[in-house]
Protein backbone atom coordinates (compact mmCIF):
# COMPACT_ATOMS: atom_id res chain seq x y z
CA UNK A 1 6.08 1.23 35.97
CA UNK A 2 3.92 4.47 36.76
CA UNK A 3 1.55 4.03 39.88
CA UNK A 4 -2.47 5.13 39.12
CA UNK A 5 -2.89 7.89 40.87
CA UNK A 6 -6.36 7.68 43.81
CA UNK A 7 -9.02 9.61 45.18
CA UNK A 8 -10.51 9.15 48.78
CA UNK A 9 -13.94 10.02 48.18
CA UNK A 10 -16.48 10.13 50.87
CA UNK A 11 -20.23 10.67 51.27
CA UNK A 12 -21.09 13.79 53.19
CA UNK A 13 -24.70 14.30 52.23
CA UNK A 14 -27.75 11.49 52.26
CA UNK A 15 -28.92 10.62 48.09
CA UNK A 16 -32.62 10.78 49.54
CA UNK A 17 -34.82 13.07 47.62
CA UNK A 18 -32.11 13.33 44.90
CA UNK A 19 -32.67 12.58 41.37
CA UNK A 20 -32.89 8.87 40.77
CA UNK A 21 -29.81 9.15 38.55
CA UNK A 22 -27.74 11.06 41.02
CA UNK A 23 -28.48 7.78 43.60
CA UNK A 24 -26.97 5.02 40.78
CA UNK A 25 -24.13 7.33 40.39
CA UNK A 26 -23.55 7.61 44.41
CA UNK A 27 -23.93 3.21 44.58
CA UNK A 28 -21.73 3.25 41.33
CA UNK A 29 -18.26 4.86 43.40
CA UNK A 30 -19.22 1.96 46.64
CA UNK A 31 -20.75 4.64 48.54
CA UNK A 32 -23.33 3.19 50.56
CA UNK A 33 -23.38 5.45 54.52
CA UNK A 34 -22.67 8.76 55.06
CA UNK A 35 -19.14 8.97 55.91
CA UNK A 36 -18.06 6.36 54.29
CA UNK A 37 -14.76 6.69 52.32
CA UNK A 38 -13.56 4.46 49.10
CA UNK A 39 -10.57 5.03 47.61
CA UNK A 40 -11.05 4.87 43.89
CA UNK A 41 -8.54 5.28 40.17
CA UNK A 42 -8.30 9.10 39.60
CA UNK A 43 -9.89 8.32 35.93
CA UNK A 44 -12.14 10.76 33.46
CA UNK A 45 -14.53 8.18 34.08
CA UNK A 46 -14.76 8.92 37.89
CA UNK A 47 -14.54 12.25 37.73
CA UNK A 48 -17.38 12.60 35.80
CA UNK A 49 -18.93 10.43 38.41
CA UNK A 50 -17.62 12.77 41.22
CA UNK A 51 -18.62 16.08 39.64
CA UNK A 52 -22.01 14.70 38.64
CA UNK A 53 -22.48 14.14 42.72
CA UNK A 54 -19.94 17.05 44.08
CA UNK A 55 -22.80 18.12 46.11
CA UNK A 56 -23.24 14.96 47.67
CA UNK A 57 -19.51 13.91 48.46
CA UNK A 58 -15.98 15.46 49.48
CA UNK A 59 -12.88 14.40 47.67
CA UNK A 60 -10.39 14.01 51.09
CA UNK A 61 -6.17 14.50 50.45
């Protein structure tokens, strides 16, 4: 049985002033404080997510 694969993602950058949009995609990973770090499914879905936000968040090994 093959494992799913993760990401740690974490917030680096505050949603405020961003693009209303941007913020529902930043709640929709469980980001909520700068800094804080969720460990998600490494899916197209989330991906999207993350790339739609890169400027907000840092993908950590």
């Amino acid at each position: 049985m093959a494992t799913q694969q993760t990401l740690k993602v974490t917030l680096v950058r505050s949603p405020i002033g961003t693009k209303e949009s941007h913020r529902a995609t930043v709640r929709g990973l469980g980001l909520r404080k700068i800094r804080s770090v969720r460990e998600l499914q490494d899916t197209p879905e989330v991906r999207g997510m993350i790339n739609k936000i890169s400027y907000l968040v840092k993908i950590l090994d």
